[in-house]
C-alpha atoms as a PDB file:
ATOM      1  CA  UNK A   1       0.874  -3.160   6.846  1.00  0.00           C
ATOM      2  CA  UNK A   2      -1.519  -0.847   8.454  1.00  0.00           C
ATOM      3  CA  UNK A   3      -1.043   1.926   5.910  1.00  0.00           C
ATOM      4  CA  UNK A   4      -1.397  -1.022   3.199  1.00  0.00           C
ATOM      5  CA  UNK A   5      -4.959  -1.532   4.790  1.00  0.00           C
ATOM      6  CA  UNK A   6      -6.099   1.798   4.386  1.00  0.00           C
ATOM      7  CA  UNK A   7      -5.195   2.191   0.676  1.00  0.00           C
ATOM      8  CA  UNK A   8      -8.181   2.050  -2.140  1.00  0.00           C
ATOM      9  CA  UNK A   9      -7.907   0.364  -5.391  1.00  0.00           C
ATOM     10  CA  UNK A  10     -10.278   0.963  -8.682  1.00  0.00           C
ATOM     11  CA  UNK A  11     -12.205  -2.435  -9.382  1.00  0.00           C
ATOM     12  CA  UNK A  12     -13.252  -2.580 -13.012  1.00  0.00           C
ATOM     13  CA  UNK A  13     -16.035  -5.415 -13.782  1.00  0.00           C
ATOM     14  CA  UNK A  14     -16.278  -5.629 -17.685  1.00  0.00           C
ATOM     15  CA  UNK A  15     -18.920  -7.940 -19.185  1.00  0.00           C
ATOM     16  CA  UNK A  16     -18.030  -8.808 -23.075  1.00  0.00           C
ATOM     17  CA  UNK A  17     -17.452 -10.904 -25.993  1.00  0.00           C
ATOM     18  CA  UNK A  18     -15.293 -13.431 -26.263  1.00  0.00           C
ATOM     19  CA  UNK A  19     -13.356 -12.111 -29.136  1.00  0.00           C
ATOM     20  CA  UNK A  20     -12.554  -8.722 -27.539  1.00  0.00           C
ATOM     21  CA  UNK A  21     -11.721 -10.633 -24.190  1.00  0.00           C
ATOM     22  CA  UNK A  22      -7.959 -11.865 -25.164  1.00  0.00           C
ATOM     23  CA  UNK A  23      -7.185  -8.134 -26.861  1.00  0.00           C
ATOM     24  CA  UNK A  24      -9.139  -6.387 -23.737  1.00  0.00           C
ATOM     25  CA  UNK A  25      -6.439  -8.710 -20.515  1.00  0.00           C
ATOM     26  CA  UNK A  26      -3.236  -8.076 -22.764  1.00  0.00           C
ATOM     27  CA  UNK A  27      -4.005  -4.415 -23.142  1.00  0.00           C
ATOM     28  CA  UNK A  28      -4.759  -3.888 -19.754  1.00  0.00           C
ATOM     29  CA  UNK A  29      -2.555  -5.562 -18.584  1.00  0.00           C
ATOM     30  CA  UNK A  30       0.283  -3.912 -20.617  1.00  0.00           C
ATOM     31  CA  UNK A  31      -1.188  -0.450 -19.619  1.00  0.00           C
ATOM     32  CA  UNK A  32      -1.140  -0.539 -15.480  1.00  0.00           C
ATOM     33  CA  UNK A  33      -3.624  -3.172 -14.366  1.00  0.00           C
ATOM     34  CA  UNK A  34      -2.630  -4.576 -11.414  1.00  0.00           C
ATOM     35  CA  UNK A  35      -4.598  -8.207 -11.965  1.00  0.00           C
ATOM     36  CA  UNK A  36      -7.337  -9.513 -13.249  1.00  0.00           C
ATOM     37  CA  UNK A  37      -9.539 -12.403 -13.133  1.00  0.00           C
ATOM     38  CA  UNK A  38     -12.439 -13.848 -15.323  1.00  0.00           C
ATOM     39  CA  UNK A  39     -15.571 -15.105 -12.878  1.00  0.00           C
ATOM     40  CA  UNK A  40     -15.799 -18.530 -14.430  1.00  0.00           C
ATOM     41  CA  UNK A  41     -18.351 -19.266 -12.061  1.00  0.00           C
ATOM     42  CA  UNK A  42     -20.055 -18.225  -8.077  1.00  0.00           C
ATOM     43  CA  UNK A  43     -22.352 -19.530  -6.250  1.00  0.00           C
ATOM     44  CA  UNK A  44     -25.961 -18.800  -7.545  1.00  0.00           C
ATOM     45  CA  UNK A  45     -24.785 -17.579 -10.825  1.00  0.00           C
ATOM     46  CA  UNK A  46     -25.178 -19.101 -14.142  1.00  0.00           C
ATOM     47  CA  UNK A  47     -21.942 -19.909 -15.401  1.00  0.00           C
ATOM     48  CA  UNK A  48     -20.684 -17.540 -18.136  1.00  0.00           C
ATOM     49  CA  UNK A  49     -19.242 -19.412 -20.243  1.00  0.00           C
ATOM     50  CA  UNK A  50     -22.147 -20.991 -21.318  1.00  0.00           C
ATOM     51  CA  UNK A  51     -23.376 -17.256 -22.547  1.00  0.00           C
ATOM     52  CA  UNK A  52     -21.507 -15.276 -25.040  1.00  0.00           C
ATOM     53  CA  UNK A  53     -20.535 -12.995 -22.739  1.00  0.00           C
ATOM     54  CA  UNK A  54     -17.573 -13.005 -20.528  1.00  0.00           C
ATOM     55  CA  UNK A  55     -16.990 -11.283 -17.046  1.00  0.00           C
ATOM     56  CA  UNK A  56     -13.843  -9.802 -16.015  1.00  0.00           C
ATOM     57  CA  UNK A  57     -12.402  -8.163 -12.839  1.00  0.00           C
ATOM     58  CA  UNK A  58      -9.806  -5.804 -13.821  1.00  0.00           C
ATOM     59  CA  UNK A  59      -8.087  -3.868 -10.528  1.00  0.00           C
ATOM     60  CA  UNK A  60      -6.102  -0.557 -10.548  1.00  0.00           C
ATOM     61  CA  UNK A  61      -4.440   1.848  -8.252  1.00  0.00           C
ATOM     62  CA  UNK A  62      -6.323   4.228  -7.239  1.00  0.00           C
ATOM     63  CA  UNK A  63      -4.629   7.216  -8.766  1.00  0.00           C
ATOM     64  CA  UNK A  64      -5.203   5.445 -12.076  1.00  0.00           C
ATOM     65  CA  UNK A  65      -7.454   7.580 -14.255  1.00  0.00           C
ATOM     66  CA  UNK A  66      -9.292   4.697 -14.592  1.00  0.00           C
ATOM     67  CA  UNK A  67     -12.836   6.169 -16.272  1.00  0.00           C
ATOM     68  CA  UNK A  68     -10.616   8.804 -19.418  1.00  0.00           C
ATOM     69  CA  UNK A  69      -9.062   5.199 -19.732  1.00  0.00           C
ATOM     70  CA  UNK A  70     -11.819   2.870 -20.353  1.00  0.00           C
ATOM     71  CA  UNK A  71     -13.191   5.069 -22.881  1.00  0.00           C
ATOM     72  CA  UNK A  72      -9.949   5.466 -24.192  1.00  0.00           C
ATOM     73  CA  UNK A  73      -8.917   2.034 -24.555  1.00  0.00           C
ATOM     74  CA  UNK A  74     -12.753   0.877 -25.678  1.00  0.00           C
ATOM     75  CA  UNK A  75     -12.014   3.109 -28.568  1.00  0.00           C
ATOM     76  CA  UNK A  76      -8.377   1.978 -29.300  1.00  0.00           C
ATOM     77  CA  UNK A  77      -9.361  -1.366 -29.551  1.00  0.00           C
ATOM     78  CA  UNK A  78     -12.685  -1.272 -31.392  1.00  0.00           C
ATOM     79  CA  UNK A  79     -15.382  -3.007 -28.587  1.00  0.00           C
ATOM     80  CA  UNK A  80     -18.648  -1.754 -28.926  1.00  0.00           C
ATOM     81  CA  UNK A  81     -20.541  -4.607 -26.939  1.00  0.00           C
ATOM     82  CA  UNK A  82     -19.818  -4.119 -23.466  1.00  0.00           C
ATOM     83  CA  UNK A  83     -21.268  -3.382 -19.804  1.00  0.00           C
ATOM     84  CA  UNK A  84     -18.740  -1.931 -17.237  1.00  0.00           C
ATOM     85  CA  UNK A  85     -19.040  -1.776 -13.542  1.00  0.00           C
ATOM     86  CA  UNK A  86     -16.612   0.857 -11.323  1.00  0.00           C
ATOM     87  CA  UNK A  87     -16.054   0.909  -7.825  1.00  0.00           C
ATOM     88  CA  UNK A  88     -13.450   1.723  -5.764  1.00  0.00           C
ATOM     89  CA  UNK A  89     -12.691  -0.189  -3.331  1.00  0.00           C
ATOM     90  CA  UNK A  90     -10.452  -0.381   0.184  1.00  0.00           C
ATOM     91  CA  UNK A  91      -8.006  -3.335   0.395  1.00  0.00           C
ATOM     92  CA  UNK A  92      -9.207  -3.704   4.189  1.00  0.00           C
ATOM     93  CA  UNK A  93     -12.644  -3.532   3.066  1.00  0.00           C
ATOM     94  CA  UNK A  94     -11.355  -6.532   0.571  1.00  0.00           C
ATOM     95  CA  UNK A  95      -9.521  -8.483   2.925  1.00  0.00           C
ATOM     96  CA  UNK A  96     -12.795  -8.429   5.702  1.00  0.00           C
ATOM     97  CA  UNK A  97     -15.420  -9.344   2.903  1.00  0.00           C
ATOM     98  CA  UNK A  98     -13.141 -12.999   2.648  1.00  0.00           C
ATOM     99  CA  UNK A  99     -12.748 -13.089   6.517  1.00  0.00           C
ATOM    100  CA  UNK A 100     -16.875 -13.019   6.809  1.00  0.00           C
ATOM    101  CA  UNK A 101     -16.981 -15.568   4.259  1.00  0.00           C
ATOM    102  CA  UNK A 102     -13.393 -17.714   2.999  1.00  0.00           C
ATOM    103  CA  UNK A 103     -12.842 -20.708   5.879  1.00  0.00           C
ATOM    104  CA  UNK A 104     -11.020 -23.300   5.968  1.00  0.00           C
ATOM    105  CA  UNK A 105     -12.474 -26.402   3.425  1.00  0.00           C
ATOM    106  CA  UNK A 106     -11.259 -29.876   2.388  1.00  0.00           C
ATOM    107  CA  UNK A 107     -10.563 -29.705  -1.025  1.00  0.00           C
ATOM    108  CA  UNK A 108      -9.259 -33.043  -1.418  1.00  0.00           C
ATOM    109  CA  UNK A 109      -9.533 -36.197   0.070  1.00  0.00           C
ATOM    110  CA  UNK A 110      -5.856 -35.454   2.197  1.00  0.00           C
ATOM    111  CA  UNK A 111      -5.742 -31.786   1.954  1.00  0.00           C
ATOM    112  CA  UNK A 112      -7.486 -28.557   3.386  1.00  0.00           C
ATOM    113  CA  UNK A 113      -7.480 -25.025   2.326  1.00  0.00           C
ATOM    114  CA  UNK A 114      -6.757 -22.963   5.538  1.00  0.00           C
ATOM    115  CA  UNK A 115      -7.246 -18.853   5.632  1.00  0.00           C
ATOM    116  CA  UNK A 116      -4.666 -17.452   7.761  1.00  0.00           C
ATOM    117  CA  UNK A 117      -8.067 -16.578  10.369  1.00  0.00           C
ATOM    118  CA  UNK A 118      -8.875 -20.119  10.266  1.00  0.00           C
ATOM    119  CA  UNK A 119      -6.208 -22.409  10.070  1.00  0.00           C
ATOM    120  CA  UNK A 120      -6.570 -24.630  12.631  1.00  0.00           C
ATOM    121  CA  UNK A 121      -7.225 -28.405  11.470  1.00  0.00           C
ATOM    122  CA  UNK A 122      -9.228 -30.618  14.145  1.00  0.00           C
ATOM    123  CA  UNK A 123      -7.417 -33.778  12.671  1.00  0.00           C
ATOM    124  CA  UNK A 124      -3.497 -33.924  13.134  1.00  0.00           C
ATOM    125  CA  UNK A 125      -3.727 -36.790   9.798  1.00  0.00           C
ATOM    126  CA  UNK A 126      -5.146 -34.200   7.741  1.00  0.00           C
ATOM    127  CA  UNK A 127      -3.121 -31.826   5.510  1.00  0.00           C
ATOM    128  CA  UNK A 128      -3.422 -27.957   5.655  1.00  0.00           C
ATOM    129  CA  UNK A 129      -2.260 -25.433   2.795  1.00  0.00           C
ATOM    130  CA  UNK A 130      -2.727 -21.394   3.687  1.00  0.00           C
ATOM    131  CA  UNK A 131      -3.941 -19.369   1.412  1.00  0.00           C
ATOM    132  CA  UNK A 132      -4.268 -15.343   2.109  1.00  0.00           C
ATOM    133  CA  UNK A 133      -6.343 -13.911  -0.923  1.00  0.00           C
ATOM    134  CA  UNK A 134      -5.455 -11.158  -3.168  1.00  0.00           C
ATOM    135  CA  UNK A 135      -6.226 -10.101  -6.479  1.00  0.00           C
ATOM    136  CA  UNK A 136      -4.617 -13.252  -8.069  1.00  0.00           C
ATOM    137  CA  UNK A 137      -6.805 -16.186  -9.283  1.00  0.00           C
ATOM    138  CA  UNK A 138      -7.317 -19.261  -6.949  1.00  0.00           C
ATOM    139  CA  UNK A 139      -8.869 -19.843  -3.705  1.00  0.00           C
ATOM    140  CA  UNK A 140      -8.855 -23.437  -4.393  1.00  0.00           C
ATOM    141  CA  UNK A 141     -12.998 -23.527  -4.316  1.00  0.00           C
ATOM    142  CA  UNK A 142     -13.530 -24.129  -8.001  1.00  0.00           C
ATOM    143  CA  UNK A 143     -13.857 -27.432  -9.450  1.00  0.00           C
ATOM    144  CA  UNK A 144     -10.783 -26.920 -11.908  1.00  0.00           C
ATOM    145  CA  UNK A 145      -8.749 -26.448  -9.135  1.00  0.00           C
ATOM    146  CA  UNK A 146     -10.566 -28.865  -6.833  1.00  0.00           C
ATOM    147  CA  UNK A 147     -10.403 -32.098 -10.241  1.00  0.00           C
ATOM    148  CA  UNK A 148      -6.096 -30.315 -10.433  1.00  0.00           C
ATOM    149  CA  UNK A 149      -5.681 -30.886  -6.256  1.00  0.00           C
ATOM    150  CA  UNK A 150      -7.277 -34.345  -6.480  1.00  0.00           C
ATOM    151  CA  UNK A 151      -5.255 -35.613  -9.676  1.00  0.00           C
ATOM    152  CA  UNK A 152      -1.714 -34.502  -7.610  1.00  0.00           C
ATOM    153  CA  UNK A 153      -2.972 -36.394  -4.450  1.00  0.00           C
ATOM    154  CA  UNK A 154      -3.349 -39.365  -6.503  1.00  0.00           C
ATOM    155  CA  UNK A 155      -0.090 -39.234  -7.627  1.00  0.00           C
ATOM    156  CA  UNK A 156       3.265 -40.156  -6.448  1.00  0.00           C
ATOM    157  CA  UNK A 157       5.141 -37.082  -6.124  1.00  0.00           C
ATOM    158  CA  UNK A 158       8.287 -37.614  -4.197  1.00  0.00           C
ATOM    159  CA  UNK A 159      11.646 -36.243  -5.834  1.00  0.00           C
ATOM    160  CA  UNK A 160       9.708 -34.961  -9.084  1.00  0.00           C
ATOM    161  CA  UNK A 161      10.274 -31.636 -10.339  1.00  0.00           C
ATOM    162  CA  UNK A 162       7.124 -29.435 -11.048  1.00  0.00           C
ATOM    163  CA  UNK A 163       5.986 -26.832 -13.439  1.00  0.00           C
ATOM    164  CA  UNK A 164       2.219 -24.858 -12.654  1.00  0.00           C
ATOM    165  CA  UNK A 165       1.556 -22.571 -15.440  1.00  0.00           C
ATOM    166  CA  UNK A 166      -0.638 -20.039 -14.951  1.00  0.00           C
ATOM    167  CA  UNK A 167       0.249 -20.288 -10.972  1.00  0.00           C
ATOM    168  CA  UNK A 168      -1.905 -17.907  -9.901  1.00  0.00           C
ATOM    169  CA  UNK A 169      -2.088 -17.743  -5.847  1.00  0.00           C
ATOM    170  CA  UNK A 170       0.068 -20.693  -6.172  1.00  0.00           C
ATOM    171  CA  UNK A 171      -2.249 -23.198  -4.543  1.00  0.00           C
ATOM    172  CA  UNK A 172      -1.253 -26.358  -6.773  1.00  0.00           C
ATOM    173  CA  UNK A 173       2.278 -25.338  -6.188  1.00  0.00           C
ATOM    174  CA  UNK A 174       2.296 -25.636  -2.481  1.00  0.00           C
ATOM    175  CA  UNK A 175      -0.091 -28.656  -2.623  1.00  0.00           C
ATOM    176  CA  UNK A 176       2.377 -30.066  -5.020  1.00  0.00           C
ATOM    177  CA  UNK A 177       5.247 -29.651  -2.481  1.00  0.00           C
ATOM    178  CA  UNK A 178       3.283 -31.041   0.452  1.00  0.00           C
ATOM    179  CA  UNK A 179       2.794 -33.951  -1.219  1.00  0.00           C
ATOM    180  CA  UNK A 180       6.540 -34.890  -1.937  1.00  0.00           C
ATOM    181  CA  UNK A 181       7.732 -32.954  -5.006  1.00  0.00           C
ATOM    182  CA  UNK A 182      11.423 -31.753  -4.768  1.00  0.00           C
ATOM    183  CA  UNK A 183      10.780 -28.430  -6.427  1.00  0.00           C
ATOM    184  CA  UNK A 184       8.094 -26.419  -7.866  1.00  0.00           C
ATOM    185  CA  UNK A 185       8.412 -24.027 -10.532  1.00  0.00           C
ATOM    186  CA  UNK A 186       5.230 -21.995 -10.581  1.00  0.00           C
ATOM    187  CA  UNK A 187       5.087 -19.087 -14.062  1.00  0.00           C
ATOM    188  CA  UNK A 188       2.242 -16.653 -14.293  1.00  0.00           C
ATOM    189  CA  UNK A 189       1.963 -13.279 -16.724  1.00  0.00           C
ATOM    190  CA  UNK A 190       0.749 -11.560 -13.886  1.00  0.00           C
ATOM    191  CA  UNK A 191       3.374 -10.213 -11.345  1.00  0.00           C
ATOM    192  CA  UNK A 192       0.621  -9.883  -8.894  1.00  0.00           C
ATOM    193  CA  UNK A 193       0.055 -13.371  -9.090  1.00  0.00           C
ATOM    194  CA  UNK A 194       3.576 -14.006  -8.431  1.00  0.00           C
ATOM    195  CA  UNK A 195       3.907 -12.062  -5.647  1.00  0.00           C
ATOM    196  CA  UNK A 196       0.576 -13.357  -4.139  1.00  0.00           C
ATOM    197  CA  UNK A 197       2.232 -16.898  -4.768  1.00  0.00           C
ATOM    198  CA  UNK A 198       5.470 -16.399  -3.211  1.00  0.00           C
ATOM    199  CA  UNK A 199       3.895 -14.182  -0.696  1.00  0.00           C
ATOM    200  CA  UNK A 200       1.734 -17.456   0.203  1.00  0.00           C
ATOM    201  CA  UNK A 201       4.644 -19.864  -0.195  1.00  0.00           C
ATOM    202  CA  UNK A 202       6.158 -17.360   2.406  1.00  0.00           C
ATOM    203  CA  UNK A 203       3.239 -17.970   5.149  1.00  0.00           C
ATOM    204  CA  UNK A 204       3.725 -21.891   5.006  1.00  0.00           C
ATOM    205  CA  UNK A 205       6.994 -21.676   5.397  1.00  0.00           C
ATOM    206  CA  UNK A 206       6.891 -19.231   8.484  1.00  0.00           C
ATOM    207  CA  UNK A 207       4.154 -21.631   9.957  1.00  0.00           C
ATOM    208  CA  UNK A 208       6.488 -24.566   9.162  1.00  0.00           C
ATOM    209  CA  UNK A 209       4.423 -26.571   6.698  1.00  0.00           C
ATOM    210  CA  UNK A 210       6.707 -25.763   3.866  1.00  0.00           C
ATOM    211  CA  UNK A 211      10.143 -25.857   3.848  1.00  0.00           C
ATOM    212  CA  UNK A 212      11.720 -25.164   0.168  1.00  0.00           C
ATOM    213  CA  UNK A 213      11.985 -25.921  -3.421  1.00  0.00           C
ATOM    214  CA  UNK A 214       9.288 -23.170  -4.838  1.00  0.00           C
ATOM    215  CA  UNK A 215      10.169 -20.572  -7.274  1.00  0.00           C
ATOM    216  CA  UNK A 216       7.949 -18.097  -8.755  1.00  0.00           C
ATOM    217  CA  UNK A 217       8.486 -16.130 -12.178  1.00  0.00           C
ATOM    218  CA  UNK A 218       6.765 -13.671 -14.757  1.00  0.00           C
ATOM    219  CA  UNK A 219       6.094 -15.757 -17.912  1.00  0.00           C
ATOM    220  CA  UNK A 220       3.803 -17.197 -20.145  1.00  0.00           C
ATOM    221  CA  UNK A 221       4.309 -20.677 -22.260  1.00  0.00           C
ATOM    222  CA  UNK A 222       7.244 -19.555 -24.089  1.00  0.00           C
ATOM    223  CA  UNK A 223       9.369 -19.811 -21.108  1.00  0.00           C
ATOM    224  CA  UNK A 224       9.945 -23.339 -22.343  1.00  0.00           C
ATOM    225  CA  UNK A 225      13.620 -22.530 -24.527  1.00  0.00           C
ATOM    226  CA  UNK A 226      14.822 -20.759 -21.326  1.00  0.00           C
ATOM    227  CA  UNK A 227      13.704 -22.674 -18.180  1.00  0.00           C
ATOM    228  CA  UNK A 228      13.910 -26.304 -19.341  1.00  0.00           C
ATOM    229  CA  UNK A 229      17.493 -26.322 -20.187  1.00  0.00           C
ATOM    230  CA  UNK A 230      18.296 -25.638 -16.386  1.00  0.00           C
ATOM    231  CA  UNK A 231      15.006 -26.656 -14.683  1.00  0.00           C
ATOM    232  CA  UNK A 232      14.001 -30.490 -15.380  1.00  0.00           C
ATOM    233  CA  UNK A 233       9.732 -30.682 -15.769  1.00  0.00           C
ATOM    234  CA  UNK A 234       8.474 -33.976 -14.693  1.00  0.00           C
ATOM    235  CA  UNK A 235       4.699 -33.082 -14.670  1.00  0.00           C
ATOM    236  CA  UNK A 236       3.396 -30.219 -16.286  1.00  0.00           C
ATOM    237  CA  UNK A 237       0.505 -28.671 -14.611  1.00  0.00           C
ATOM    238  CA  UNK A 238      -1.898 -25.636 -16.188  1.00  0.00           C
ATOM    239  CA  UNK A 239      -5.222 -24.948 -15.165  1.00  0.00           C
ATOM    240  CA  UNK A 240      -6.013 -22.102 -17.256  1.00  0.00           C
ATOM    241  CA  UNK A 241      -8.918 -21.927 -20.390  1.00  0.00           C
ATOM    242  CA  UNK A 242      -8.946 -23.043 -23.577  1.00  0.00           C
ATOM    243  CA  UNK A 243      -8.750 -20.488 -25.546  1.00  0.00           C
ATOM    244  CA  UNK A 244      -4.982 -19.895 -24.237  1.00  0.00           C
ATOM    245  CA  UNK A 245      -3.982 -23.049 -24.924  1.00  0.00           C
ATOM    246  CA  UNK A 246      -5.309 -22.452 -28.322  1.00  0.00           C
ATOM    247  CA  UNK A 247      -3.154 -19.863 -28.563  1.00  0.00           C
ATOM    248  CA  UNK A 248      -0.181 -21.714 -27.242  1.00  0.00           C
ATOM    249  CA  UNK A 249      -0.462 -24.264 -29.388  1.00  0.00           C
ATOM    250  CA  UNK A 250       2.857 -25.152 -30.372  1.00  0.00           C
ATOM    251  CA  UNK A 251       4.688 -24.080 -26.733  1.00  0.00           C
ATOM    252  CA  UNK A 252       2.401 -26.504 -25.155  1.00  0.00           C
ATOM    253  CA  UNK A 253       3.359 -29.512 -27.253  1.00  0.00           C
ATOM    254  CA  UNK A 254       6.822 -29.027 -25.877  1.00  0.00           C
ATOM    255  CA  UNK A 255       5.773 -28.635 -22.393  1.00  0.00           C
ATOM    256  CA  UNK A 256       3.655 -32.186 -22.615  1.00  0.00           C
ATOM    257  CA  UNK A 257       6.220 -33.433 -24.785  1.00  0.00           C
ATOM    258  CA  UNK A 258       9.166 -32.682 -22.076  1.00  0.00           C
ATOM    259  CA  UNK A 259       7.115 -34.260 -19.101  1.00  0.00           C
ATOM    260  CA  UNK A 260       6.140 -37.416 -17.707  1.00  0.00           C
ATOM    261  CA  UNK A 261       2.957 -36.704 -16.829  1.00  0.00           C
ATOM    262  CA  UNK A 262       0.425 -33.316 -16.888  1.00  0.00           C
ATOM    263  CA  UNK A 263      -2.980 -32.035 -16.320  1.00  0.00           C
ATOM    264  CA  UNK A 264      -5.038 -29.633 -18.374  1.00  0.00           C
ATOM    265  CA  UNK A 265      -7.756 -28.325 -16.900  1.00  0.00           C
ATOM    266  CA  UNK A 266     -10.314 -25.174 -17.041  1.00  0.00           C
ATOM    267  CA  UNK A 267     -12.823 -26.806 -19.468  1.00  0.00           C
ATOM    268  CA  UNK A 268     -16.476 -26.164 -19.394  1.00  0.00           C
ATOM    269  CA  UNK A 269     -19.184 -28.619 -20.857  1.00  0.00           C
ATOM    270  CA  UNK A 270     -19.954 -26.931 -23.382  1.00  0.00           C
ATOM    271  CA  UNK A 271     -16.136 -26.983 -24.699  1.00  0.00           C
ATOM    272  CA  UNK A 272     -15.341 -30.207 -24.036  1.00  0.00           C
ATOM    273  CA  UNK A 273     -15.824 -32.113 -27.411  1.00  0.00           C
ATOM    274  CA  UNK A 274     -14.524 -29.352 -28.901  1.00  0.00           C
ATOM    275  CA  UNK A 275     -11.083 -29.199 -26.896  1.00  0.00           C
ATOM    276  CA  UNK A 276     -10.813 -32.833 -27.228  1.00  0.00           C
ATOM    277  CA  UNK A 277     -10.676 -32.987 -30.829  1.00  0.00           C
ATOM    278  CA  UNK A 278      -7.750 -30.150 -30.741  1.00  0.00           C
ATOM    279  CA  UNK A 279      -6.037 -32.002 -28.052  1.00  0.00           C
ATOM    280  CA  UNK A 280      -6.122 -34.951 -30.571  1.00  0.00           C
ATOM    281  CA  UNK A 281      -3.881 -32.912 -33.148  1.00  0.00           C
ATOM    282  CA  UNK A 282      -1.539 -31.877 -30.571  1.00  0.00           C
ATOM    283  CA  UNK A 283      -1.057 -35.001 -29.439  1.00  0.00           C
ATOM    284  CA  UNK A 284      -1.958 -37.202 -31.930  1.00  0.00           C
ATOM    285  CA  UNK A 285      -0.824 -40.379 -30.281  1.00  0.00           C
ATOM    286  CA  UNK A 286      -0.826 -39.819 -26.608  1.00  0.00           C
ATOM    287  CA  UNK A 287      -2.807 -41.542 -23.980  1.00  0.00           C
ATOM    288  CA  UNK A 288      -4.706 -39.349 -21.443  1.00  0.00           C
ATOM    289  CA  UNK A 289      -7.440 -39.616 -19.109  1.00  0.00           C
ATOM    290  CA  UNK A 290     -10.455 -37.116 -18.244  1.00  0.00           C
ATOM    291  CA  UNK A 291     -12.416 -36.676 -15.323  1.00  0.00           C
ATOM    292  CA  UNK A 292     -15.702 -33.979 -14.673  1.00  0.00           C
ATOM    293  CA  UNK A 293     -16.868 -31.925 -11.506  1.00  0.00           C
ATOM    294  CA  UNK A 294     -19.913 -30.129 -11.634  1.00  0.00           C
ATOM    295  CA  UNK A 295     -19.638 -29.443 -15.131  1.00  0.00           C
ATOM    296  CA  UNK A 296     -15.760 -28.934 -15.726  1.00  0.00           C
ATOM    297  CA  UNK A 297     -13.336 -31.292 -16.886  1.00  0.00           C
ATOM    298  CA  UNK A 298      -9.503 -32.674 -16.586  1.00  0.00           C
ATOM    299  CA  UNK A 299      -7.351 -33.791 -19.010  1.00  0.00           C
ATOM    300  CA  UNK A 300      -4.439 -35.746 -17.611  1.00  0.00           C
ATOM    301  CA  UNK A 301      -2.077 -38.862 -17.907  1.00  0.00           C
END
């Protein structure tokens, strides 16, 4: 672990437009990145997707020849409006800029968010999930995650099955099996995002809040012909962005068609009306709910 610490990894911060963005992750990610995530929104800073520009944190080893490739790939893929941002970084250096900053938080009425530095809960009633960061997407502080945490603890989970696409650090997943499910299938095109997820699923079982019942793959939507003729689905979660579920149009359909109940979330303001009206042509006569934090919005039944 110590020799982990002391490694460096490239961090690439590209700011662009929303039409290169899709092109831009599956490039990447095809060519050696080790994750990504889009900032969707921090504290103090406007929230990007009401610009037209999109921000992206791209990460690399650092023997990646990270600057021949941006050019390179730039090039390749014709984008000719963008801002890019290189440091390198140490992972220790990573890890200590959370532990001055990530602690422990309620993120739901029942449950808490616990760092592995601060996961000590002052009320033996309350619920604790641990969460070591990474690279991967999710320390269960934005409101998409907060509205997806808050629509599980209102449901009754005991004995259902579970699929979180687009797992990410696998926070739903474990919240998910605290709350009762039986099992948990959490997919994510990432593999660092699996590993982060299993690696987390790993510290709550060592600490004893977890026993079993999660499984983490490499996947994206199509994943459906394959995993649901052994794995039953009985709510679909994804809290991802709308533009991938535009692009999964048709995968999707099965997914909500195969469950009981799901929740779509990752939906700004501004793309609300718009994602409502496509929602309404893939499911042209289901019922569904929607609730708002801050600006971002749930779909669920």
């Amino acid at each position: 672990m110590e020799n982990n610490l002391k490694k460096s990894f490239w961090q690439l911060e590209l700011k662009l437009l929303e039409k290169d963005k899709i092109d831009v992750i599956e490039f990447f990610n095809e060519s050696g990145a080790l994750g990504y995530h889009e900032v969707l929104y921090e504290e103090n800073v406007t929230n990007n997707l009401q610009s037209d520009y999109h921000i992206l944190n791209f990460y690399f080893n650092e023997n990646f020849p990270i600057k021949p490739f941006l050019i390179m790939s730039m090039t390749l893929l014709k984008v000719e409006d963008y801002k890019s941002e290189l440091s390198l970084v140490k992972y220790e250096d990573f890890l200590k800029s959370f532990q001055e900053t990530f602690r422990k938080f309620k993120i739901s009425d029942k449950i808490w968010i616990l760092p592995p530095w601060d996961s000590k809960l002052e009320n033996k009633e309350d619920i604790g999930i641990i969460i070591n960061p990474s690279f991967a997407f999710g320390t269960g502080k934005h409101e998409t995650t907060v509205l997806m945490a808050e629509y599980l603890s209102r449901k009754s989970l005991d004995g259902l099955s579970i699929v979180d696409m687009g797992c990410g650090s696998g926070i739903l997943s474990l919240i998910a099996l605290k709350l009762g499910a039986k099992s948990v299938m959490g997919i994510d095109v990432e593999n660092l995002s699996v590993e982060s997820a299993q690696s987390n699923f790993l510290l709550n079982k060592e600490a004893g809040i977890l026993k079993t019942g999660a499984q983490f793959i490499e996947g994206d939507f199509s994943t459906y012909e394959t995993l649901t003729q052994d794995h039953p689905c009985d709510i679909f979660l994804a809290n991802i962005i709308p533009g991938v579920f535009y692009q999964n149009k048709s995968d999707l359909q099965k997914w909500i068609n195969h469950s009981t109940g799901w929740a779509l979330s990752g939906i700004a303001e501004n793309q609300i009306e718009k994602f409502k009206k496509w929602l309404e042509e893939v499911l042209p006569d289901s019922e569904y709910a929607i609730a708002e934090n801050n600006g971002w919005f749930i779909i669920y039944r």
